[in-house]
Protein backbone atom coordinates (compact mmCIF):
# COMPACT_ATOMS: atom_id res chain seq x y z
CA UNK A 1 99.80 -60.35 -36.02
CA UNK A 2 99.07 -61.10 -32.48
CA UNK A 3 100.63 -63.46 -30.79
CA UNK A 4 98.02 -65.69 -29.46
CA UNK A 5 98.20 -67.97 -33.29
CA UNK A 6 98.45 -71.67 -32.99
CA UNK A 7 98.55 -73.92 -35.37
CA UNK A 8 94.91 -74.80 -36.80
CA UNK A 9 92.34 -76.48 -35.50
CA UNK A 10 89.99 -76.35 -38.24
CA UNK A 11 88.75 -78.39 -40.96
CA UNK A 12 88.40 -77.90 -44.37
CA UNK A 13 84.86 -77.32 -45.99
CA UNK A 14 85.41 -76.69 -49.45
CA UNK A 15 88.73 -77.55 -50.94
CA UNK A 16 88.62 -75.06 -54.09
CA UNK A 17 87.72 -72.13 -51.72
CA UNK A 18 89.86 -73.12 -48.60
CA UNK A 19 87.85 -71.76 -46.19
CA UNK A 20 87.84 -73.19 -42.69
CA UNK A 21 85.17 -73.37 -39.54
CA UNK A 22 85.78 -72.82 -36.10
CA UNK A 23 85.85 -75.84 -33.82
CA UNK A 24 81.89 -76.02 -32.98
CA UNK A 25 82.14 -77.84 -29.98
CA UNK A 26 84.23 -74.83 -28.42
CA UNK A 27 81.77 -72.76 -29.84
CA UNK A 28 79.13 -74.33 -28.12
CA UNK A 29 80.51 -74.50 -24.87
CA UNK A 30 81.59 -70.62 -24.80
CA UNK A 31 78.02 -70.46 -25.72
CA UNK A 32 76.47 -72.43 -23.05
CA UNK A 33 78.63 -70.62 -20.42
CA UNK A 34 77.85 -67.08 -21.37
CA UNK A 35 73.95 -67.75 -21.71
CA UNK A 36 73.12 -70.26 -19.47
CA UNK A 37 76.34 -70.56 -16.81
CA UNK A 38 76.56 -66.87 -15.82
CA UNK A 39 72.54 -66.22 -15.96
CA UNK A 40 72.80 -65.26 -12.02
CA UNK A 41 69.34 -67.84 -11.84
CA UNK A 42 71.19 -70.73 -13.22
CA UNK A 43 74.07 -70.27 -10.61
CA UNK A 44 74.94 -73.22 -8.46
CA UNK A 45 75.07 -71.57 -4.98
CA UNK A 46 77.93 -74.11 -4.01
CA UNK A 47 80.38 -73.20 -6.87
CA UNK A 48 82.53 -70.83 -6.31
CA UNK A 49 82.89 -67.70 -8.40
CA UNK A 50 86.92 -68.40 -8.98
CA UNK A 51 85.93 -71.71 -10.33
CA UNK A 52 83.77 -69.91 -13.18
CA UNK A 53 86.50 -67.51 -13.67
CA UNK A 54 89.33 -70.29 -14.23
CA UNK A 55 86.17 -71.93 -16.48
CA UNK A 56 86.09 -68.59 -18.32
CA UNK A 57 89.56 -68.22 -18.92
CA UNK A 58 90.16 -71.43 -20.56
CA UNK A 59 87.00 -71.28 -22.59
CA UNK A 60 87.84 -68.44 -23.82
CA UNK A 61 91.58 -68.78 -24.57
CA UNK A 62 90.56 -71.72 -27.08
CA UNK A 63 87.88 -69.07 -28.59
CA UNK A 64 90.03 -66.52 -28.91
CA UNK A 65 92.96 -68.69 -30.68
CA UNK A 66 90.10 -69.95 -32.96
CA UNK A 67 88.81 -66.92 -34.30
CA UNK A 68 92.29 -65.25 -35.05
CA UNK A 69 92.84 -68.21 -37.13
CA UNK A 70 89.68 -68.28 -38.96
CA UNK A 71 90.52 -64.61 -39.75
CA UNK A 72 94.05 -64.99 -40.83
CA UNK A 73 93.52 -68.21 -42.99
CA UNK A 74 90.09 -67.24 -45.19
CA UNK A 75 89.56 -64.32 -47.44
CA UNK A 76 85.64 -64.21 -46.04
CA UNK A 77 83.10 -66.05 -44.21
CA UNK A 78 84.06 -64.37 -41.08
CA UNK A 79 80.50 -63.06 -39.84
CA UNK A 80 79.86 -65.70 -38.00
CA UNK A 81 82.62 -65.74 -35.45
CA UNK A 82 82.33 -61.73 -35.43
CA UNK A 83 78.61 -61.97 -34.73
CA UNK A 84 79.31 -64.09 -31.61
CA UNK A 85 81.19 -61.92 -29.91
CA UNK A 86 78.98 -58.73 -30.85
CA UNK A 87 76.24 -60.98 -29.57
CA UNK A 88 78.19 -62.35 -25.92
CA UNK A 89 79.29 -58.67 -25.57
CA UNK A 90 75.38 -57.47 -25.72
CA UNK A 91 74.42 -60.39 -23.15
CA UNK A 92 76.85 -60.15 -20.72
CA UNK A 93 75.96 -56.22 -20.30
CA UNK A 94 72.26 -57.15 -20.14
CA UNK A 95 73.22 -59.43 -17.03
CA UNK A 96 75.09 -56.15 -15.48
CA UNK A 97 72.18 -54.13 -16.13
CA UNK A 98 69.14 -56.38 -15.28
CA UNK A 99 71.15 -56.86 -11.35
CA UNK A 100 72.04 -53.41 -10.81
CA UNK A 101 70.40 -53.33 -7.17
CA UNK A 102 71.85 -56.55 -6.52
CA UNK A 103 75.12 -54.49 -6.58
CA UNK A 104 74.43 -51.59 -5.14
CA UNK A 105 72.48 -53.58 -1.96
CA UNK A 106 74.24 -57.05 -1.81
CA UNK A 107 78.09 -57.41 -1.36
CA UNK A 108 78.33 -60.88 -1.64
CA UNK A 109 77.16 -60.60 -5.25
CA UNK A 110 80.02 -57.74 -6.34
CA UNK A 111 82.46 -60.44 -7.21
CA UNK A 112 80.30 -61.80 -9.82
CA UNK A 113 79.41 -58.65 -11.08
CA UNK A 114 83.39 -58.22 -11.09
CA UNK A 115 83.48 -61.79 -13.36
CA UNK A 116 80.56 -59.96 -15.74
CA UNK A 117 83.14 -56.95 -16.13
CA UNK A 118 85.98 -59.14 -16.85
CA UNK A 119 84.02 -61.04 -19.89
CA UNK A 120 82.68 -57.97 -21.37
CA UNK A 121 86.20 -56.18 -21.26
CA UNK A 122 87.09 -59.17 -22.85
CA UNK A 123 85.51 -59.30 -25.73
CA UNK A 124 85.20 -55.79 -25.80
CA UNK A 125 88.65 -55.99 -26.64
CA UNK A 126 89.47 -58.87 -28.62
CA UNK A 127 86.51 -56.74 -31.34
CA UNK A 128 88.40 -53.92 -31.18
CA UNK A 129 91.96 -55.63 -31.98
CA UNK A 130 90.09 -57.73 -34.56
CA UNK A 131 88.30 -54.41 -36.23
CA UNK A 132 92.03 -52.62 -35.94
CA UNK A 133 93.74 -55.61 -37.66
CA UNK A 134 90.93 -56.65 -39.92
CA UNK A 135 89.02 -53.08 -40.82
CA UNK A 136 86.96 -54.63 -43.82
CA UNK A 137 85.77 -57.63 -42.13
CA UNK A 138 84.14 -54.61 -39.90
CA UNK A 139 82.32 -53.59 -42.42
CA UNK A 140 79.11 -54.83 -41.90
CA UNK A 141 79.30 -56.40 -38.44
CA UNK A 142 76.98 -54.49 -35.94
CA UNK A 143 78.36 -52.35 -33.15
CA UNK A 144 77.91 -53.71 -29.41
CA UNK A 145 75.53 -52.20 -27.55
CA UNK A 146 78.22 -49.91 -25.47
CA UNK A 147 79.57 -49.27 -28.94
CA UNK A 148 76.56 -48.44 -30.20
CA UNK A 149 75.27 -45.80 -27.98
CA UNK A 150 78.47 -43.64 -27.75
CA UNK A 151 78.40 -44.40 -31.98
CA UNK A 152 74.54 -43.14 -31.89
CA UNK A 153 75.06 -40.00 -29.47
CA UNK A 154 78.03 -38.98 -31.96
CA UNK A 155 75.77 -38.91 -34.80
CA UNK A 156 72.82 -37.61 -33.40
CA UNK A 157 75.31 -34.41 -32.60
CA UNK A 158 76.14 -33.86 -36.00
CA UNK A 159 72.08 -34.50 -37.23
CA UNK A 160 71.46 -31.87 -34.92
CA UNK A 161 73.73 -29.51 -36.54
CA UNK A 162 72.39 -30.62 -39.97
CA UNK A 163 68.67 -29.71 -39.01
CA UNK A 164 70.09 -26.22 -37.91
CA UNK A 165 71.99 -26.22 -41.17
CA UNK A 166 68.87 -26.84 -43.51
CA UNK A 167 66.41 -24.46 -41.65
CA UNK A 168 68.79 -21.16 -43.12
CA UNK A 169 67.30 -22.12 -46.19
CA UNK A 170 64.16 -21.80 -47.99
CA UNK A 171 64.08 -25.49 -49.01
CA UNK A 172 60.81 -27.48 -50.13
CA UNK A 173 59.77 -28.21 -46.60
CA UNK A 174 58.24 -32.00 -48.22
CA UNK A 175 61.99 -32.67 -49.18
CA UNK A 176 63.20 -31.24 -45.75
CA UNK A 177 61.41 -33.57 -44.18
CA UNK A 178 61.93 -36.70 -45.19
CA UNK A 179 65.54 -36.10 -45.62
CA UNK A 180 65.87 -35.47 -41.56
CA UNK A 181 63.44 -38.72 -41.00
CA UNK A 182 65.76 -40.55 -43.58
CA UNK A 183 68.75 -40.00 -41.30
CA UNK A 184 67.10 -40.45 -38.24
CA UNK A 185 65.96 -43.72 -38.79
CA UNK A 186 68.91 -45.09 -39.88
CA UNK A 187 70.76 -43.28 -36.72
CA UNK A 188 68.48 -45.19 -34.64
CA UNK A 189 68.36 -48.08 -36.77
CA UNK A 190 68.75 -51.43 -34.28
CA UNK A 191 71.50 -53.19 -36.42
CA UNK A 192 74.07 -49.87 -36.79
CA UNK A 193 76.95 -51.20 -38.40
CA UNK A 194 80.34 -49.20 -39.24
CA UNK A 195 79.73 -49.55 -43.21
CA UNK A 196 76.38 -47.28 -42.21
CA UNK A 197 77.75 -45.20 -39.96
CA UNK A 198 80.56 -43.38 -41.84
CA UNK A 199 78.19 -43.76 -44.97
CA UNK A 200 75.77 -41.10 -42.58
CA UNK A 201 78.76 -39.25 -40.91
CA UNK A 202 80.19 -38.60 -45.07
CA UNK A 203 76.45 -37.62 -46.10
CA UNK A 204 75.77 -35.42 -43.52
CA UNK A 205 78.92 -33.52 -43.27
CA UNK A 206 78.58 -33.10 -47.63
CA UNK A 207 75.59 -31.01 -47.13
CA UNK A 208 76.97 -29.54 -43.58
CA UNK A 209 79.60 -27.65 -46.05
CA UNK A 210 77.58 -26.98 -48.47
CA UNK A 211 76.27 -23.26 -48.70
CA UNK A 212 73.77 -22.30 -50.25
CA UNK A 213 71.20 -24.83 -50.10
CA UNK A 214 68.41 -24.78 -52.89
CA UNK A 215 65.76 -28.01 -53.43
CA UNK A 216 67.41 -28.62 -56.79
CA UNK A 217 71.04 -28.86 -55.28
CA UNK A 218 69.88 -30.73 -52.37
CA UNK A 219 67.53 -33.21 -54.43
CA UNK A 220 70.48 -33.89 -56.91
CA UNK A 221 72.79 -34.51 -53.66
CA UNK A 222 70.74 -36.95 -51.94
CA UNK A 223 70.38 -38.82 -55.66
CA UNK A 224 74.15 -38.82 -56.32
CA UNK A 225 74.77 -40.24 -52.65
CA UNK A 226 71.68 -42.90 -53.24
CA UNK A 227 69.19 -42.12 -50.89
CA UNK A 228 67.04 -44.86 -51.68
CA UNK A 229 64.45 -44.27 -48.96
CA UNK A 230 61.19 -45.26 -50.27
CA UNK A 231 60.15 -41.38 -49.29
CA UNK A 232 62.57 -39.82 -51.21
CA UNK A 233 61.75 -42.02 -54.15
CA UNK A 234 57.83 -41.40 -54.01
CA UNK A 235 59.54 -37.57 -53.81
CA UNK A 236 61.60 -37.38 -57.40
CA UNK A 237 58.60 -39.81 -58.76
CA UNK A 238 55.98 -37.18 -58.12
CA UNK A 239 58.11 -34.54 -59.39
CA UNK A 240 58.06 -35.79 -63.02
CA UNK A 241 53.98 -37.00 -62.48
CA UNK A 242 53.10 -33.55 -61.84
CA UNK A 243 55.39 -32.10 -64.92
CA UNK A 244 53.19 -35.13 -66.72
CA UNK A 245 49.55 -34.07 -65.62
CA UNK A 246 49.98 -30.69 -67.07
CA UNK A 247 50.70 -32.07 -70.29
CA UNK A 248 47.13 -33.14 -72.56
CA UNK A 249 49.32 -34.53 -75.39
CA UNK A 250 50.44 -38.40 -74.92
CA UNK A 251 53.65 -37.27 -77.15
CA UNK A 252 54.22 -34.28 -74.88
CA UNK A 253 54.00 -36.56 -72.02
CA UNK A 254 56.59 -39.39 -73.72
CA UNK A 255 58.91 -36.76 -74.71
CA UNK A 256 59.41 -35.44 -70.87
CA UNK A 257 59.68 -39.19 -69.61
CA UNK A 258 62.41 -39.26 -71.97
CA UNK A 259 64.24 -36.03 -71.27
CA UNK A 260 63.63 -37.03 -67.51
CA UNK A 261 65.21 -40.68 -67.99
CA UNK A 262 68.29 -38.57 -70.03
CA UNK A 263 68.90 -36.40 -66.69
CA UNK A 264 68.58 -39.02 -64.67
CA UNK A 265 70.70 -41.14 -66.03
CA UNK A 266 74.16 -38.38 -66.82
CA UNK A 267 73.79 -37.19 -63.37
CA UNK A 268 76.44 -38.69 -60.98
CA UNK A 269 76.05 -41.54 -58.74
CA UNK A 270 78.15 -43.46 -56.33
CA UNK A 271 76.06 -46.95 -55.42
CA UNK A 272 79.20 -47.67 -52.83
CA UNK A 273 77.72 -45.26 -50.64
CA UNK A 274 74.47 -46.23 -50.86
CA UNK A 275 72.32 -45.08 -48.14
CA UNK A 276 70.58 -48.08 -47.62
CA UNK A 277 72.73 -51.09 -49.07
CA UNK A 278 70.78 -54.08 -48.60
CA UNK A 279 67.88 -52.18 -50.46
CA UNK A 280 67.64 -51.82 -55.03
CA UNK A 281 69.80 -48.32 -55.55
CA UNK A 282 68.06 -44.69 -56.46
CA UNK A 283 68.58 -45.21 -59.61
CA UNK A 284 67.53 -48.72 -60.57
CA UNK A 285 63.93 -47.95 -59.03
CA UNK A 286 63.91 -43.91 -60.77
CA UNK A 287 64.96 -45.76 -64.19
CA UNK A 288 62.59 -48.65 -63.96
CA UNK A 289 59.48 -46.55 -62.53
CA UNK A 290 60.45 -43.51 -65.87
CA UNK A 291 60.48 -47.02 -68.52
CA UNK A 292 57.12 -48.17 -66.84
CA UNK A 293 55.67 -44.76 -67.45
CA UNK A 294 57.38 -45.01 -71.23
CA UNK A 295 55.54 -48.37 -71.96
CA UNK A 296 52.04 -46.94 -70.15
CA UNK A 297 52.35 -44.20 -72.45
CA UNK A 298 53.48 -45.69 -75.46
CA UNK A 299 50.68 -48.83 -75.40
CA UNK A 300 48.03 -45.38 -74.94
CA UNK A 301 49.33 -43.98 -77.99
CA UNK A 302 48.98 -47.04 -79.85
CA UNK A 303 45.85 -47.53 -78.66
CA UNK A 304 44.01 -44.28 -79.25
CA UNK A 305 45.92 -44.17 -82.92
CA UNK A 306 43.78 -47.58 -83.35
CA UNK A 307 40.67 -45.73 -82.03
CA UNK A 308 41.52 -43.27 -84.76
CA UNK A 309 41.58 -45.22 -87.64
CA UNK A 310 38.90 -47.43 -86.55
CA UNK A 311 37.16 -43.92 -86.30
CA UNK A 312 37.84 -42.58 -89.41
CA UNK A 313 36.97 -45.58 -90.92
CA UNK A 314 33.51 -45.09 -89.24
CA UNK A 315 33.11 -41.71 -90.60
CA UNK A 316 34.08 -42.76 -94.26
CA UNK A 317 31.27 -44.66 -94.14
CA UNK A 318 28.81 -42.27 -92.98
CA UNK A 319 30.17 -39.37 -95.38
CA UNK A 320 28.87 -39.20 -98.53
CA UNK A 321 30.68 -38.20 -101.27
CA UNK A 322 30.05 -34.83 -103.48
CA UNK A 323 31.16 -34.88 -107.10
CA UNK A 324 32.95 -31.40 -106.59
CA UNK A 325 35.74 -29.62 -105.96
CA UNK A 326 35.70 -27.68 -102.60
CA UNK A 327 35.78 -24.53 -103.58
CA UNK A 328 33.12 -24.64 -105.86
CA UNK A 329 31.40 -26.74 -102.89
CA UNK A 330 31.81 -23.64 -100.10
CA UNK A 331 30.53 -21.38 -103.03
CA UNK A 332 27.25 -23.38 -103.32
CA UNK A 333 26.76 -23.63 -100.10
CA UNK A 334 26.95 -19.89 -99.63
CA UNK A 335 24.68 -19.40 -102.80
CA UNK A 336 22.07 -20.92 -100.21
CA UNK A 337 22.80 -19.05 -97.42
CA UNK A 338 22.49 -15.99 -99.37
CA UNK A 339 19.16 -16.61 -100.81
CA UNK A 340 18.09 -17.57 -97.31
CA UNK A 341 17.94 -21.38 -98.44
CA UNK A 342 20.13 -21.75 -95.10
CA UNK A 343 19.87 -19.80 -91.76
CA UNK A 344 22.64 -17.17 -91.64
CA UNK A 345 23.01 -17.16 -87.61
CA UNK A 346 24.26 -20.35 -87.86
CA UNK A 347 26.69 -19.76 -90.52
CA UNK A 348 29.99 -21.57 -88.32
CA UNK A 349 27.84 -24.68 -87.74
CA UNK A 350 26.27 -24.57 -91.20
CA UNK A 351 29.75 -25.54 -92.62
CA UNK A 352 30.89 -27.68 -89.75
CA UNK A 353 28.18 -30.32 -90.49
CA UNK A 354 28.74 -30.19 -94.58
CA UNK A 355 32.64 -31.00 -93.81
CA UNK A 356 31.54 -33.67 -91.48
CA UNK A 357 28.98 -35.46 -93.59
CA UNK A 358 30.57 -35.18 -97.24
CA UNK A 359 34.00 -34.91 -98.59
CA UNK A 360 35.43 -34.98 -102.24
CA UNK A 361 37.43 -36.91 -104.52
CA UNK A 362 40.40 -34.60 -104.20
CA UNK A 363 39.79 -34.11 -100.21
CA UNK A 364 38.99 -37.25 -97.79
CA UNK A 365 39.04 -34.86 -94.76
CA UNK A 366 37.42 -31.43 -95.49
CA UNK A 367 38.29 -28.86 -93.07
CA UNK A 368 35.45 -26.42 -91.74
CA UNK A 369 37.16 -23.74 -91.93
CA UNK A 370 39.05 -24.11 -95.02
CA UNK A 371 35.41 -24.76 -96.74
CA UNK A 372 34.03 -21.80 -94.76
CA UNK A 373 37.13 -19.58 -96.52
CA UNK A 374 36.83 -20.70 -99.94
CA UNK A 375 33.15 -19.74 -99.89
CA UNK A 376 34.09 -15.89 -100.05
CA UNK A 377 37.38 -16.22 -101.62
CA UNK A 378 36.04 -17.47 -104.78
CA UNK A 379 38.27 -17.40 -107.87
CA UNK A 380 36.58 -16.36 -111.49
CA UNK A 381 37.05 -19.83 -112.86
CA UNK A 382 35.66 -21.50 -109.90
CA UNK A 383 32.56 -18.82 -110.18
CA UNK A 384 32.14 -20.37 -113.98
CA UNK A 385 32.39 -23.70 -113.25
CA UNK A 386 29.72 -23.53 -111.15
CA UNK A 387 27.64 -21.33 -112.73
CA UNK A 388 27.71 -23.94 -115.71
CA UNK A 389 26.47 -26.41 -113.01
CA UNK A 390 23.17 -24.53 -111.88
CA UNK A 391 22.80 -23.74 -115.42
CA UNK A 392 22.79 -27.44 -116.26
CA UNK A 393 20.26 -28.04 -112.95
CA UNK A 394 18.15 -25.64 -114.55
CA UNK A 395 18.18 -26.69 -118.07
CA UNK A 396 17.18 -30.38 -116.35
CA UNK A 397 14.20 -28.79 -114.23
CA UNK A 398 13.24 -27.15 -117.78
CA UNK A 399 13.40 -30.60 -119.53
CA UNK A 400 11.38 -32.36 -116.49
CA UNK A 401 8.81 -30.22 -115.65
């Protein structure tokens, strides 16, 4: 532990979680100094540079003793103080940049710029003993600006090599694609934090050794690492649409959802790494888009088995009912076509419309073919039975008229 710990100068907040502040008021002085005391327009002309550098020093010694403290004394809550310096660091380096020609054409300014290098080593240094003594309170603090460009050219390297990498392969070029935007925005990505960082450096370099490279293997790596990028998500989602539109039957369709949500759900996945942490996992948006889909489908089902009933219902009571069975019924409807009573060149719809409009006792749905069949597959017994029928018509025509 280093060697600048006092004793503390904090004050309790919370007595069950014992977790302390810093001393505000030397927060807000550092503050003031850094971004209104060294702004080069704010600068008294009369004060002397050594007298901000002695102001400096003993601001910052109290800072410095403050933060340690806060970090060896709470188990969290230590973004704040960590943000501070990320955030002095980037200021002070804006100040060197935005009076570079002052440097280069006005000596009398180079001590100051000499003050600027001194604070920003400074703090430069204090984060990295902190992030060496303290790696997990790292975690999700953002890199400097310095930091962050040397952080973003190292990654960019080994994206370069990735894009190489892919193109050996014939991969879908949709899922290509995204995947390369997916990294490149969060390479460039304003708030680049270490957590990110070696989650992108560990991605990258698991499909760098990976050989070969097929859209199945590639799509099932990018799900097991959660790449929750909206892209890649409207990507797996269209997948299992497409597999869905080629389907007419609502079952058909509910039984792929379900044998979608199955594979989904036993393939591996590691939410620690999660590509974009602050955002729901793979996953939780694949599972709850697939159970949408499930309840679309299922309330469709219900409702056309409704429109069913409701229509067989209707057509119950626009059948009429014949007192026979249906073979003897195909057989006297073929004893018409035969005697030219009915139209032979329409034979197919001839039957179609008598198993539409009537149906039996023993048969509430008659089939068209199935009454089509039994009019030439006709059985001696049913030939009697209905021969005693016309018989009986006849004997009543013979009693009537």
């Amino acid at each position: 532990m280093p060697d600048c710990l006092s004793k503390s100068t904090f004050v309790f907040v919370s007595s069950e979680l014992q977790q302390k502040e810093l001393d505000m008021d030397g927060v807000n002085d550092l503050k003031d100094f850094i971004e209104y005391d060294l702004r080069l327009e704010n600068l008294d002309r009369r004060r002397k540079i050594t007298d901000l550098q002695q102001q400096w020093k003993a601001l910052w010694q109290l800072y410095r003793k403050d933060i340690w403290q806060s970090l060896h004394l709470t188990a969290g809550n230590s973004d704040y103080p960590l943000n501070l310096l990320v955030l002095w660091s980037n200021k002070v380096e804006s100040y060197l940049h935005k009076y570079n020609n002052l440097w280069r054409h006005q000596a009398s300014f180079l001590p100051l710029k000499k003050l600027y290098m001194e604070v920003l080593n400074q703090l430069t240094a204090c984060l990295d003993e902190i992030s060496s003594n303290y790696p997990d309170r790292f975690t999700d603090i953002s890199f400097t600006n310095q930091q962050r460009r040397t952080v973003v050219q190292q990654l960019t390297v080994q994206y370069r090599r990735l894009e190489r990498h892919l193109n050996q392969f014939d991969l879908d070029s949709n899922l290509s694609k995204l995947m390369l935007e997916g990294f490149l925005f969060a390479i460039r990505e304003r708030r680049l934090t270490r957590r990110t960082a070696s989650i992108l450096r560990t991605s990258m370099n698991r499909f760098l050794i990976m050989s070969p490279l097929t859209t199945p293997i590639v799509k099932n790596t990018l799900y097991q690492i959660d790449f929750n990028t909206p892209a890649f998500l409207r990507y797996w989602r269209s997948g299992w649409e497409q597999l869905l539109d080629t389907e007419d039957s609502l079952h058909d369709q509910l039984e792929n959802l379900i044998r979608e949500q199955q594979y989904v759900n036993e393939l591996p996945f590691d939410r620690n790494n999660s590509f974009l942490i602050e955002e729901a996992s793979l996953k939780e948006e694949l599972m709850e888009s697939i159970e949408d889909k499930k309840q679309s489908l299922k309330e469709l089902i219900r409702v056309r088995r409704i429109k069913f009933r409701d229509d067989e219902i209707t057509k119950k009571q626009t059948r009429i009912r014949i007192n026979l069975p249906v073979a003897q019924f195909g057989l006297f409807i073929r004893l018409q076509i035969e005697k030219g009573i009915l139209a032979k060149e329409h034979i197919g719809k001839i039957f179609s419309f008598y198993a539409t409009h009537f149906y039996s006792l023993q048969t509430e749905h008659i089939s068209p073919e199935s009454l089509q069949k039994k009019s030439t597959d006709v059985e001696y017994a049913t030939a009697q039975k209905l021969k005693g029928q016309l018989i009986a018509m006849i004997n009543w025509l013979n009693e009537k008229y």
